[in-house]
Structure formats: C-alpha cells, structure tokens
C-alpha atoms as a PDB file:
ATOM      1  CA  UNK A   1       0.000   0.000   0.000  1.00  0.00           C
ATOM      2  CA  UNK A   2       1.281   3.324  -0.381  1.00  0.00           C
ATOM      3  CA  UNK A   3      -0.350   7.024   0.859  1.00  0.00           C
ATOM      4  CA  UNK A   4       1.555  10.345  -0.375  1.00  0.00           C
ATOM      5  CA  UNK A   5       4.058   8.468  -2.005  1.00  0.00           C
ATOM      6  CA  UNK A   6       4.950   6.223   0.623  1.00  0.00           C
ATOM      7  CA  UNK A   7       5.525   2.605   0.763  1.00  0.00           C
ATOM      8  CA  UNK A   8       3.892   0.246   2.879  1.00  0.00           C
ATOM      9  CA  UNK A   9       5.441  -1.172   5.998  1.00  0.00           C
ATOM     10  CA  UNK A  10       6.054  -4.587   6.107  1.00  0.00           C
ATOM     11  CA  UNK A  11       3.661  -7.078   5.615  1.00  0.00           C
ATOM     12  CA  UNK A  12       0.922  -5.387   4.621  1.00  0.00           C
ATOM     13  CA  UNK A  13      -0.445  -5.845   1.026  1.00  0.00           C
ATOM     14  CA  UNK A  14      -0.211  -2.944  -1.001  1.00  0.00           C
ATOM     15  CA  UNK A  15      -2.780  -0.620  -2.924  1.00  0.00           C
ATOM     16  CA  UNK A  16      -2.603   1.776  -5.666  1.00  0.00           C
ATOM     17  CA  UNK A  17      -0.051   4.410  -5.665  1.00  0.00           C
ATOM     18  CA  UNK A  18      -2.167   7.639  -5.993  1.00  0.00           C
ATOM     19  CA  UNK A  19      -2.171   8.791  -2.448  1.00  0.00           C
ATOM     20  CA  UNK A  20      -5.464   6.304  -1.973  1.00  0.00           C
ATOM     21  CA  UNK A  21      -5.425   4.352   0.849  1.00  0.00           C
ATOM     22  CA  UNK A  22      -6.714   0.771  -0.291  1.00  0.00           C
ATOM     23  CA  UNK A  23      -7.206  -2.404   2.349  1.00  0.00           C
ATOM     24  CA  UNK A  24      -3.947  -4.263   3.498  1.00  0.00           C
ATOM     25  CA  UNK A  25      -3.727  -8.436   4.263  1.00  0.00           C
ATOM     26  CA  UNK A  26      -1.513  -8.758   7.375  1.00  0.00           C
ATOM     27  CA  UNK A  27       1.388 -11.367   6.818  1.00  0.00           C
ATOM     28  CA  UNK A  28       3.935 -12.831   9.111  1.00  0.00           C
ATOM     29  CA  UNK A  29       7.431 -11.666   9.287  1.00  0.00           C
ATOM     30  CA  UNK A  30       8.873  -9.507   6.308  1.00  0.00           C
ATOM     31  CA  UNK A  31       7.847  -6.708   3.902  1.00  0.00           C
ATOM     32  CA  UNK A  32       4.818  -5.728   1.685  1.00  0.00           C
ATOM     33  CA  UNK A  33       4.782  -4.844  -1.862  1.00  0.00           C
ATOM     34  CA  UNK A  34       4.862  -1.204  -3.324  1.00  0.00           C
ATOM     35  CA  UNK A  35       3.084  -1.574  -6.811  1.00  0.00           C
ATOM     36  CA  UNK A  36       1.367   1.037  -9.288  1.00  0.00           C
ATOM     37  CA  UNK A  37      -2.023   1.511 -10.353  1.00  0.00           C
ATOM     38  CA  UNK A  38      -3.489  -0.593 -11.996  1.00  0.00           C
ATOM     39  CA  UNK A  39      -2.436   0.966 -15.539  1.00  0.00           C
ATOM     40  CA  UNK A  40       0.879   1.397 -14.741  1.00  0.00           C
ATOM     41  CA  UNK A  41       3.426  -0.885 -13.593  1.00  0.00           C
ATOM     42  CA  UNK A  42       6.559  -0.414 -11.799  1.00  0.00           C
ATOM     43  CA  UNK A  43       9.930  -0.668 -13.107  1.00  0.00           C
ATOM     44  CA  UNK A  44       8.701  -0.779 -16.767  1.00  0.00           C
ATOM     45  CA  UNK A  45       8.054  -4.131 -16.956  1.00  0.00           C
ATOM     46  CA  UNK A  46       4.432  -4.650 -18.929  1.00  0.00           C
ATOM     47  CA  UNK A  47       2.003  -4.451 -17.298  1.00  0.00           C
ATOM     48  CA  UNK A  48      -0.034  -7.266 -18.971  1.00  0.00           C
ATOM     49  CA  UNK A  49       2.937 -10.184 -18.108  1.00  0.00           C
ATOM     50  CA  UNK A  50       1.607 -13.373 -18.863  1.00  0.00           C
ATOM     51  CA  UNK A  51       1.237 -15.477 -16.026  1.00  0.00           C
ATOM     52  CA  UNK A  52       3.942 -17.824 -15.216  1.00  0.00           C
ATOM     53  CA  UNK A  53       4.451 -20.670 -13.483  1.00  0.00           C
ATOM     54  CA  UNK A  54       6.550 -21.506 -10.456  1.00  0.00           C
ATOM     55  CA  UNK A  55       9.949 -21.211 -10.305  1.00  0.00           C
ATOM     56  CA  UNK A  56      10.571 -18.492 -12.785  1.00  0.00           C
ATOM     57  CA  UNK A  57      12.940 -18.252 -15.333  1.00  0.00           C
ATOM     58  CA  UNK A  58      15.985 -17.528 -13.612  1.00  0.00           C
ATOM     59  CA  UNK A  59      18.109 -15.714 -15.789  1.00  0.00           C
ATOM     60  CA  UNK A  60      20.961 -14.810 -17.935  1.00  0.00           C
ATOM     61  CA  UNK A  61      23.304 -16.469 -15.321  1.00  0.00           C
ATOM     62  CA  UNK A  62      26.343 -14.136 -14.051  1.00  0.00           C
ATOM     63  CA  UNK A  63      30.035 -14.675 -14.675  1.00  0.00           C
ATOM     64  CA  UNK A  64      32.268 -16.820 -12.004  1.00  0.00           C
ATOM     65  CA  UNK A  65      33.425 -14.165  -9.419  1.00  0.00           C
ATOM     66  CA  UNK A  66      34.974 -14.281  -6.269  1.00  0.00           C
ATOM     67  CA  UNK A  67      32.173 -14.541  -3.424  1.00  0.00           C
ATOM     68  CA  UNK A  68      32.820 -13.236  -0.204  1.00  0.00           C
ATOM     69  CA  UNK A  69      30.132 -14.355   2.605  1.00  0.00           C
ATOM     70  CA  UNK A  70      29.060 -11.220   5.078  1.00  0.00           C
ATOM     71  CA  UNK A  71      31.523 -12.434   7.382  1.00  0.00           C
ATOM     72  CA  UNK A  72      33.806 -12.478   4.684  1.00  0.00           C
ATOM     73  CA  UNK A  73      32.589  -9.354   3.107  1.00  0.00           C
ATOM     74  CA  UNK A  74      35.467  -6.256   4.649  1.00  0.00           C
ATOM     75  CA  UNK A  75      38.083  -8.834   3.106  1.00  0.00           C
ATOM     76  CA  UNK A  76      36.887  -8.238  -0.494  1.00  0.00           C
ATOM     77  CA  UNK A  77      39.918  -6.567  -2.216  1.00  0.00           C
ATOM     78  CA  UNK A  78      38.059  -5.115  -4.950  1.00  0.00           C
ATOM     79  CA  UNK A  79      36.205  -3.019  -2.100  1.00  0.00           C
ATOM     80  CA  UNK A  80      32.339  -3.146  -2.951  1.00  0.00           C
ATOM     81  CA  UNK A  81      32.485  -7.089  -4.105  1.00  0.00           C
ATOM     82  CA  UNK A  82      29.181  -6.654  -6.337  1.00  0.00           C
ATOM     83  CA  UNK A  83      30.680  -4.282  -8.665  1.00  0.00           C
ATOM     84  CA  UNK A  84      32.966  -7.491 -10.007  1.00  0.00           C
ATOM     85  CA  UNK A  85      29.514  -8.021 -11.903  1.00  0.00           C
ATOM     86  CA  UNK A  86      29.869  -4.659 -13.770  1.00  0.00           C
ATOM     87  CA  UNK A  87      30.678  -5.673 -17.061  1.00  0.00           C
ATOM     88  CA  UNK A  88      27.670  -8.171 -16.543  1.00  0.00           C
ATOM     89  CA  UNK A  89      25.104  -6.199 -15.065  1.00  0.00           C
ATOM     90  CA  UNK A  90      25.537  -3.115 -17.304  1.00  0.00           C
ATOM     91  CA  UNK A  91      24.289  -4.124 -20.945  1.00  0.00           C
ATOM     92  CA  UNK A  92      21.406  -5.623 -19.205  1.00  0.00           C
ATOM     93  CA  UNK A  93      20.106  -2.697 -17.115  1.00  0.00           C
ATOM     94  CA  UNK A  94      19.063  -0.606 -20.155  1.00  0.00           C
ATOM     95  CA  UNK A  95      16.419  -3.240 -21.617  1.00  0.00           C
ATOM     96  CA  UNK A  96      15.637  -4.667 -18.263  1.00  0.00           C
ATOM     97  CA  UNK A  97      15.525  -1.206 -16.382  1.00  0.00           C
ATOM     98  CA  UNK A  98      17.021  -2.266 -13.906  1.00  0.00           C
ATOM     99  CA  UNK A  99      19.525   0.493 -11.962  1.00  0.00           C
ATOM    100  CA  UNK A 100      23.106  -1.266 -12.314  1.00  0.00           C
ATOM    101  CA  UNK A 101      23.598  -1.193  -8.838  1.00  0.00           C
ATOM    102  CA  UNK A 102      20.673  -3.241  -7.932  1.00  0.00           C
ATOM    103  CA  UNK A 103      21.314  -5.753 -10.431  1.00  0.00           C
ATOM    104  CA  UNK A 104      24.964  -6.128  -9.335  1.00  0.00           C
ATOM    105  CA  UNK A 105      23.391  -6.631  -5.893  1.00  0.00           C
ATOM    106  CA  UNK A 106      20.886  -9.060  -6.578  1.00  0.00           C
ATOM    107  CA  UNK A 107      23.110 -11.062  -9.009  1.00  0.00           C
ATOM    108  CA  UNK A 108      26.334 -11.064  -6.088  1.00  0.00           C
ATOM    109  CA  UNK A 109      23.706 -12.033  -3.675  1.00  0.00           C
ATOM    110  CA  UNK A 110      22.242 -15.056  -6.259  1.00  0.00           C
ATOM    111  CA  UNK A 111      26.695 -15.883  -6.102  1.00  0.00           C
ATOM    112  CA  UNK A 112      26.912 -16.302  -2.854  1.00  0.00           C
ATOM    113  CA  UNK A 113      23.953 -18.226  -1.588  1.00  0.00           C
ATOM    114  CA  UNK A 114      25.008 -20.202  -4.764  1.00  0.00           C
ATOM    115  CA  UNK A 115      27.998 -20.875  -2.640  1.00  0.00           C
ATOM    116  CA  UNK A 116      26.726 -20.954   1.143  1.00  0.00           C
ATOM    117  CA  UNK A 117      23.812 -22.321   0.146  1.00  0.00           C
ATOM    118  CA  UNK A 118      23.731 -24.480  -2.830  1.00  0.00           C
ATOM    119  CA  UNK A 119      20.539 -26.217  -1.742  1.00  0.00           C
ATOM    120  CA  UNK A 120      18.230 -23.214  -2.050  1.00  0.00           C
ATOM    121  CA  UNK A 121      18.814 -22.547  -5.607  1.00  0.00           C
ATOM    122  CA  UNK A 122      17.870 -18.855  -5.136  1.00  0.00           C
ATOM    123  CA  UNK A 123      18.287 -16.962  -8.790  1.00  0.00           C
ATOM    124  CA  UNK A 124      18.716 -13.445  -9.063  1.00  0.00           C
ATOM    125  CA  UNK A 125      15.620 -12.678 -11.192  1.00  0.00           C
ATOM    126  CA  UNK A 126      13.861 -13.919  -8.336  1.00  0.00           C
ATOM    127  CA  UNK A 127      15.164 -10.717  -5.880  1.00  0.00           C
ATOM    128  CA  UNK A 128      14.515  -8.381  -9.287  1.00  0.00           C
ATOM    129  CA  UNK A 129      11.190  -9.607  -8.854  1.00  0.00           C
ATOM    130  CA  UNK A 130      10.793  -8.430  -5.451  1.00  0.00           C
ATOM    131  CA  UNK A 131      13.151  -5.388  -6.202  1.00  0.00           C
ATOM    132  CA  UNK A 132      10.780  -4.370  -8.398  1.00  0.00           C
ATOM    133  CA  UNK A 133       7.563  -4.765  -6.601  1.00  0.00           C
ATOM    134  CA  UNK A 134       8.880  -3.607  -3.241  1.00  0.00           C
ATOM    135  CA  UNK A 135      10.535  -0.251  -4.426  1.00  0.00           C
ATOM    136  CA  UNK A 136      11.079   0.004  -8.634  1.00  0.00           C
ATOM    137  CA  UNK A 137      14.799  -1.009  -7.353  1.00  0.00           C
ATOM    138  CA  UNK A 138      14.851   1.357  -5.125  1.00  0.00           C
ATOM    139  CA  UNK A 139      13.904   4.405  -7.054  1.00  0.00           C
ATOM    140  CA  UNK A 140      10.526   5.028  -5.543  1.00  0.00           C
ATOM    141  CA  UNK A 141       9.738   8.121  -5.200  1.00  0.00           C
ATOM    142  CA  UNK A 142      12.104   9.591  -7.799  1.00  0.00           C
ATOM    143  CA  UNK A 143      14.701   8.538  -5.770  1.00  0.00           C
ATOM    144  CA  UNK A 144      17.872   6.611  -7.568  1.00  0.00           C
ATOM    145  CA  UNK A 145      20.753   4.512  -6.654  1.00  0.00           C
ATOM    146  CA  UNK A 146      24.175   5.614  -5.706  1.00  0.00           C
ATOM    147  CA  UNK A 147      27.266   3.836  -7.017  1.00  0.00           C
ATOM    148  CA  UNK A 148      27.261   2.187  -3.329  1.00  0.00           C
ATOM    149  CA  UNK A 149      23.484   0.942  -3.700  1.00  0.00           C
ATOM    150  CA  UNK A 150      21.912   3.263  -1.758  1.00  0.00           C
ATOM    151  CA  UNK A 151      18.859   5.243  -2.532  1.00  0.00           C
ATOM    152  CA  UNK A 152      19.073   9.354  -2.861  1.00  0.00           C
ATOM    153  CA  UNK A 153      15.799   9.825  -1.022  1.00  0.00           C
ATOM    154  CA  UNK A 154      15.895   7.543   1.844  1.00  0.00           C
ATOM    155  CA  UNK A 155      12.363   4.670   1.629  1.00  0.00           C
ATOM    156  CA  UNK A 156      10.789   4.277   4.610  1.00  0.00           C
ATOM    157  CA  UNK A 157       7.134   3.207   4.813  1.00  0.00           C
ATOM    158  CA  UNK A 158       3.833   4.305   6.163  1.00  0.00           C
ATOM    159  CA  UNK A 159       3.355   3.790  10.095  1.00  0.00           C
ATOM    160  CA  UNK A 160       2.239   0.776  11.542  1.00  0.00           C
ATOM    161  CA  UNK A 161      -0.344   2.383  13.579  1.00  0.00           C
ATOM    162  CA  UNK A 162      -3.037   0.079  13.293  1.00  0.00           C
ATOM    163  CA  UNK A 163      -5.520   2.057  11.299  1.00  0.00           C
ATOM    164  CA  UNK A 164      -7.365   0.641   7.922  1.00  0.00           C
ATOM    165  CA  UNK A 165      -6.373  -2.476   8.288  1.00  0.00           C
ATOM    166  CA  UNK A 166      -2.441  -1.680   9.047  1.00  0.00           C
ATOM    167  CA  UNK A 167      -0.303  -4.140  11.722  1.00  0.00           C
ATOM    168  CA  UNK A 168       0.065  -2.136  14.751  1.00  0.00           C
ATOM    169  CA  UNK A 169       3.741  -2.314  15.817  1.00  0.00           C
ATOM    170  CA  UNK A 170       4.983   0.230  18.441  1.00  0.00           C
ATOM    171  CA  UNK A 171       8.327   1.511  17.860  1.00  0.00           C
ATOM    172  CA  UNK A 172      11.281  -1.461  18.545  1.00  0.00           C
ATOM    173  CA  UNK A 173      14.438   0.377  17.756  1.00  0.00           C
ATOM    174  CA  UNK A 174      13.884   4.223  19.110  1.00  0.00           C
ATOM    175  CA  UNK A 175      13.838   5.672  15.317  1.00  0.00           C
ATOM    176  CA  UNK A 176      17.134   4.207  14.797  1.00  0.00           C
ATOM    177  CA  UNK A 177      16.538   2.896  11.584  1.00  0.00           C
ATOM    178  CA  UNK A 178      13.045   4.235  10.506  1.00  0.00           C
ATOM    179  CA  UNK A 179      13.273   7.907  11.932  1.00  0.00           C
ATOM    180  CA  UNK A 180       9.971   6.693  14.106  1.00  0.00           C
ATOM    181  CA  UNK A 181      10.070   6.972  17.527  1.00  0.00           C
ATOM    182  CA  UNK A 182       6.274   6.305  17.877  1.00  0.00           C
ATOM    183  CA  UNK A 183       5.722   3.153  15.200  1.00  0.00           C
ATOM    184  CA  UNK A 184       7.699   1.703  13.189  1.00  0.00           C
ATOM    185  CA  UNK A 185       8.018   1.574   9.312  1.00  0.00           C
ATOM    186  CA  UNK A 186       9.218  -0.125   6.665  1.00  0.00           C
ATOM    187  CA  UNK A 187      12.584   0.823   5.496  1.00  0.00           C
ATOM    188  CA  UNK A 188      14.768   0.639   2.317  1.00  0.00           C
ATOM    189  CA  UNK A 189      14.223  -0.570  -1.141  1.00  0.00           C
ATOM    190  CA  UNK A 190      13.262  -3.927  -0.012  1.00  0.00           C
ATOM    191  CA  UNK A 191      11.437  -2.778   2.510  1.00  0.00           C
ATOM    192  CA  UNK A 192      12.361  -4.168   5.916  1.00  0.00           C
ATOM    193  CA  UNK A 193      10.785  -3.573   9.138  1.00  0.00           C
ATOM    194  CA  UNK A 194      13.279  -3.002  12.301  1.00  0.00           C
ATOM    195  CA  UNK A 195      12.544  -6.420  14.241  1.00  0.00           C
ATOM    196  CA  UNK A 196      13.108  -8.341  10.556  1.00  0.00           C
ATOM    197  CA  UNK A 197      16.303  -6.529   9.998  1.00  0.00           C
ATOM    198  CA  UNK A 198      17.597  -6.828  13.661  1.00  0.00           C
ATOM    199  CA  UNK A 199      17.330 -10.364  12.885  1.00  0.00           C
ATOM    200  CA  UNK A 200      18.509 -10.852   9.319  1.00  0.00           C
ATOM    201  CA  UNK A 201      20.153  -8.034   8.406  1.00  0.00           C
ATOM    202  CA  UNK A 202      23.826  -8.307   7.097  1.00  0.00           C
ATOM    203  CA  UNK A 203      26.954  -6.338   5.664  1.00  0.00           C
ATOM    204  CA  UNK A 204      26.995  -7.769   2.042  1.00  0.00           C
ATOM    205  CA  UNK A 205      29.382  -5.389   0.477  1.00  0.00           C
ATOM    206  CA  UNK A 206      31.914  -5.002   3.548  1.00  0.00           C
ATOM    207  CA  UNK A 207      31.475  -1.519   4.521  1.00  0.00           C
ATOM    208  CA  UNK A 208      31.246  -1.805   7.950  1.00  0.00           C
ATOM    209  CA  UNK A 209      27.597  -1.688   8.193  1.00  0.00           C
ATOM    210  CA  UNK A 210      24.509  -3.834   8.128  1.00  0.00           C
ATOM    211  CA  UNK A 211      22.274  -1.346   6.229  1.00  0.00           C
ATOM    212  CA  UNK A 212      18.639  -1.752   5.186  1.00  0.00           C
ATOM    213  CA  UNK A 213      18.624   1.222   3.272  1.00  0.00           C
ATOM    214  CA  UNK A 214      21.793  -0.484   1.089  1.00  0.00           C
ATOM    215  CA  UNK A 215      21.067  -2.598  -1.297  1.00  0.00           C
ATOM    216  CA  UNK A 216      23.326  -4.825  -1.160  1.00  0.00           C
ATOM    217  CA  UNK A 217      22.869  -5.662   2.300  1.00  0.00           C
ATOM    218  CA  UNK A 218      19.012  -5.690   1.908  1.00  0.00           C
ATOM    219  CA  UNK A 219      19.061  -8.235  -1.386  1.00  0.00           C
ATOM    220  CA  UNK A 220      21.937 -10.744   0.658  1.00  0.00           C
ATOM    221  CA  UNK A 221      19.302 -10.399   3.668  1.00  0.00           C
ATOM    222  CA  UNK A 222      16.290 -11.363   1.665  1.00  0.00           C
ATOM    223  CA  UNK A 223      18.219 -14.432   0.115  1.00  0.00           C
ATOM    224  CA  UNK A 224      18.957 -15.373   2.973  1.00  0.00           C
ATOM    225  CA  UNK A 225      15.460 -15.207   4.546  1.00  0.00           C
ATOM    226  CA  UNK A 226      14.171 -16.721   1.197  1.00  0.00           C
ATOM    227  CA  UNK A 227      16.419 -19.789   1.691  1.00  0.00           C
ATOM    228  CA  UNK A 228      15.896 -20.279   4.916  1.00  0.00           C
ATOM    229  CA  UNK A 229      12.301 -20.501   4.031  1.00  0.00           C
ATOM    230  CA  UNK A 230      11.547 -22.367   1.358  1.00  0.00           C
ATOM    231  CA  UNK A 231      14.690 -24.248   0.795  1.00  0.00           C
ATOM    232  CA  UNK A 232      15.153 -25.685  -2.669  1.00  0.00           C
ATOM    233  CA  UNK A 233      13.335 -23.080  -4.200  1.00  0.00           C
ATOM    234  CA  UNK A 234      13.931 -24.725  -7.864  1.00  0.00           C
ATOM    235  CA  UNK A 235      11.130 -27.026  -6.641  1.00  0.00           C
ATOM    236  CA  UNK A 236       7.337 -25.559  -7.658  1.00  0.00           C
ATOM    237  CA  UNK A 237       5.870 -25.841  -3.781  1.00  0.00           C
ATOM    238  CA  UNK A 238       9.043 -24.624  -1.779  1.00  0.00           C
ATOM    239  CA  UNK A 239       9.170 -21.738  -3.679  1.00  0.00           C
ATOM    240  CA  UNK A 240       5.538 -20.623  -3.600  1.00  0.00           C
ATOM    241  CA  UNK A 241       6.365 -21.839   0.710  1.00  0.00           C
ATOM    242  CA  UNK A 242       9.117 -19.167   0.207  1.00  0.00           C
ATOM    243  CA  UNK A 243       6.937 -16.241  -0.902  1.00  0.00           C
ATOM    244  CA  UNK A 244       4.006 -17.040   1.087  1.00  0.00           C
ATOM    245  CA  UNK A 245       6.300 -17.214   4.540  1.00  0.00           C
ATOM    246  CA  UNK A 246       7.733 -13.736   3.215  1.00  0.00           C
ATOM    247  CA  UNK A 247       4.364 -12.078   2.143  1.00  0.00           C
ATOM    248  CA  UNK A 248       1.582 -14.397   2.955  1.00  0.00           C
ATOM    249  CA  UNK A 249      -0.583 -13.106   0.100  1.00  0.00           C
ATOM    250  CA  UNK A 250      -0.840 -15.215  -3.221  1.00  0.00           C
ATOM    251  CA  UNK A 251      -1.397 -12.037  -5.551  1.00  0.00           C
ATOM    252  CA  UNK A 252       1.834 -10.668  -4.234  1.00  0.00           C
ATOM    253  CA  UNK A 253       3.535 -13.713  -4.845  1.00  0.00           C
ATOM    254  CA  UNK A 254       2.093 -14.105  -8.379  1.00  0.00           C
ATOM    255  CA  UNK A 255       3.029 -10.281  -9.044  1.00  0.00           C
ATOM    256  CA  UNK A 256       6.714 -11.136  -7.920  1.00  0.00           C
ATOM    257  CA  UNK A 257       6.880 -14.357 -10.247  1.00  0.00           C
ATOM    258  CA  UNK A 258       5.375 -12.814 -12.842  1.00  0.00           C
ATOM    259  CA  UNK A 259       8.249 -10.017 -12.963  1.00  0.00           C
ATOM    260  CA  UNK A 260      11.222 -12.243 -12.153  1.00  0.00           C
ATOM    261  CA  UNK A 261      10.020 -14.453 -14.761  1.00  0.00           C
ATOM    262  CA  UNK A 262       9.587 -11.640 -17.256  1.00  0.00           C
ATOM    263  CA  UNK A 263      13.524 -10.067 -16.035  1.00  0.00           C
ATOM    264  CA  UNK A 264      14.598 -14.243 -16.514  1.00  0.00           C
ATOM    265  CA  UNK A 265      13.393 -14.540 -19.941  1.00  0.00           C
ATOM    266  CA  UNK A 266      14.664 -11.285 -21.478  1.00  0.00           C
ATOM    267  CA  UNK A 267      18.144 -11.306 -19.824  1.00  0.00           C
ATOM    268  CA  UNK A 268      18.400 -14.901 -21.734  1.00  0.00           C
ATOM    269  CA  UNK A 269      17.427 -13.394 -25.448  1.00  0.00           C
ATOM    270  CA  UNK A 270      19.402  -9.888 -24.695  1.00  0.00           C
ATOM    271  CA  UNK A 271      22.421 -12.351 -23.847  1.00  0.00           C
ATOM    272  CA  UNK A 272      22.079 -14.316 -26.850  1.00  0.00           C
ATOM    273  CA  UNK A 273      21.820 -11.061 -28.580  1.00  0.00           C
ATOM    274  CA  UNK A 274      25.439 -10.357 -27.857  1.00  0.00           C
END
C-alpha cells in the first residue's frame, strides 16, 4: 500500500499508488509490496505479463566471481564485491531497467547463496522480482541509486499504527533505523521492518555496516530469509512456501513471479543477442 508516495510497511499488502489508501492483508514476518495503479506498472516491466508458473525463469546467469560471505565481506579486495559483476550487469540494465547497482546486488547475492547455500537454488531474477515490486529497485519516489546501492531519497514506509487495516507495531528500535520513535516503518528498497532486519540483516558489500537502506545488504538479507524458508526453491511448492512465509498473500507472490520471470526470460534473449 502506499499514501503520499509512501511505501507500505512490512507485511501489509499494497494498494494503488495515488495517495489512496486501499485495504492491506496482514502477513507474518517480512515486507509488503509497493506496486502502481493498476495501468501502470513499476519498473517498466508490462504491465499485462503473462502469467507464469513456479519457479521463474531464472536468468541470464552471471560470470564466475569471487564470493565473499558477510563475514567475509570487509576482506573483499576489490572493495564493494558486487561491482565485479559490472561488465555483466551493465548491458542488461538498459532493456531490463534495472539500476546497475541493484542488479549487481541481486546477481552477487544469487553468487553467494550459490555458494553458502547451494541447496536453495535462489536466482537473481527472483530478488529483481521483489526489487521491483517492493521499491522500482529502489527508485521510488524519484529517488535513484548511488554507485554504493543506496537510494538518494531515503524509503521508509507508512506507520504501523493500526488504522485501515495496518499491523500495529509500536516503535522497537527508538527511530534508529526508521526515523519513528512512535511506530515503526518499513525501510529501504526492499522494505524491511526493524525487528526483521535486527534479525537478518547483514553487511553484504563489507562496509562496515549492516544497512537496510543499502542494497546490497538488503538483497543478501532477503536471500537469505528466502532460503531459509523455502529451501530448494527450484522445486514448484518450496518456492511458492518461500513467498508465502515472506508475504503471505498469493497475488503478491504471483506479481513477484510474474516479474522475475519476465527479467529471466529477457536477460536470456538480450544475452544471446550479444
């Protein structure tokens, strides 16, 4: 849902972005879904995707590249590790529109869990898919990424006060991250309440700092969730398990395959293109 150009807090279901305030379906743990109107859709991807079936396509797939785990992360060399997917990120964000930075970050995070986690089977078109839906990759708002993956205009989401359908949830971290000291609010381009991220969030791109409103750290967090959710997500069931555990609404879940498919498929034909 999003009112005055605001997205939702976590968990809720969104509504039309046009300042309208539209009814919200509480879920369990994670984020909601910031989405246009009904004639518009975010991120220009079409807004009349087919429907696809579980998993989705998942992708052009990225170059070998060293993979640093969060742990790991400081010990990168190349400083930012994602941006060792440059020279494969950047002919694709143009046709996908995609902000390089976010694909960099969703494609290093795809790397790793590759590596940490080879069970899950977590693609990158997959976190584009959520990217999208969340926050257009982070440029809700007119906002836009930074080299470093962070939005210009910080994201933060309505508050969970409890009204029209909204989870009530008091302020948890004084502000800290949200800049609410009465309720608390989503934050960041995937859209992360404070209790979620105290929990899973991470310093993917070894800056010093576990960072909602980065990124990088947001897309490693939601792998990471993701996997720990649904498991082998290549599988039809686990996957939908995945998505329903993170926003327990099956429109949401459709929206997000439906746009990671759509990013899957044309990475593969603009990479055969080349």
């Amino acid at each position: 849902m999003l009112v005055s150009q605001q997205p939702a807090g976590p968990g809720l279901r969104p509504g039309p972005v046009l300042g309208l305030v539209a009814l919200v379906v509480l879920v369990l743990v994670v984020w909601s879904a910031v989405t246009g109107p009904v004639d518009e859709s975010p991120s220009g991807v079409p807004a009349d995707l087919p429907t696809a079936a579980a998993p989705p396509d998942p992708g052009a797939e990225p170059p070998n590249i060293r993979v640093f785990p969060p742990e790991q992360a400081e010990d990168s060399p190349e400083g930012r590790p994602q941006r060792q997917l440059e020279g494969w990120a950047a002919p694709l964000s143009e046709e996908l529109d995609i902000p390089e930075p976010a694909l960099e970050a969703y494609g290093y995070a795809a790397s790793v869990l590759e590596t940490t986690r080879p069970d899950c089977g977590l693609s990158w078109s997959v976190l584009a898919g959520i990217g999208a839906v969340e926050s257009r990759h982070g440029r809700y708002g007119g906002a836009e990424l930074d080299r470093t993956g962070r939005p210009s205009t910080p994201i933060r989401g309505l508050p969970l006060d409890g009204r029209d359908g909204v989870k009530l949830i008091r302020d948890t971290d004084n502000g800290t991250l949200d800049g609410d000291t009465t309720y608390d609010r989503a934050v960041g381009p995937l859209q992360f309440i404070p209790t979620t991220w105290e929990k899973w969030g991470v310093d993917a791109d070894g800056d010093g700092v576990a960072d909602p409103d980065d990124i990088d750290d947001a897309a490693m967090a939601a792998g990471d969730y993701l996997c720990a959710s649904g498991g082998h997500l290549r599988d039809a069931d686990r996957f939908w398990d995945a998505l329903l555990t993170y926003n327990a609404s099956r429109s949401y879940g459709q929206d997000v395959l439906d746009r990671a498919d759509h990013y899957g498929r044309k990475s593969h034909r603009l990479s055969a293109k080349r």
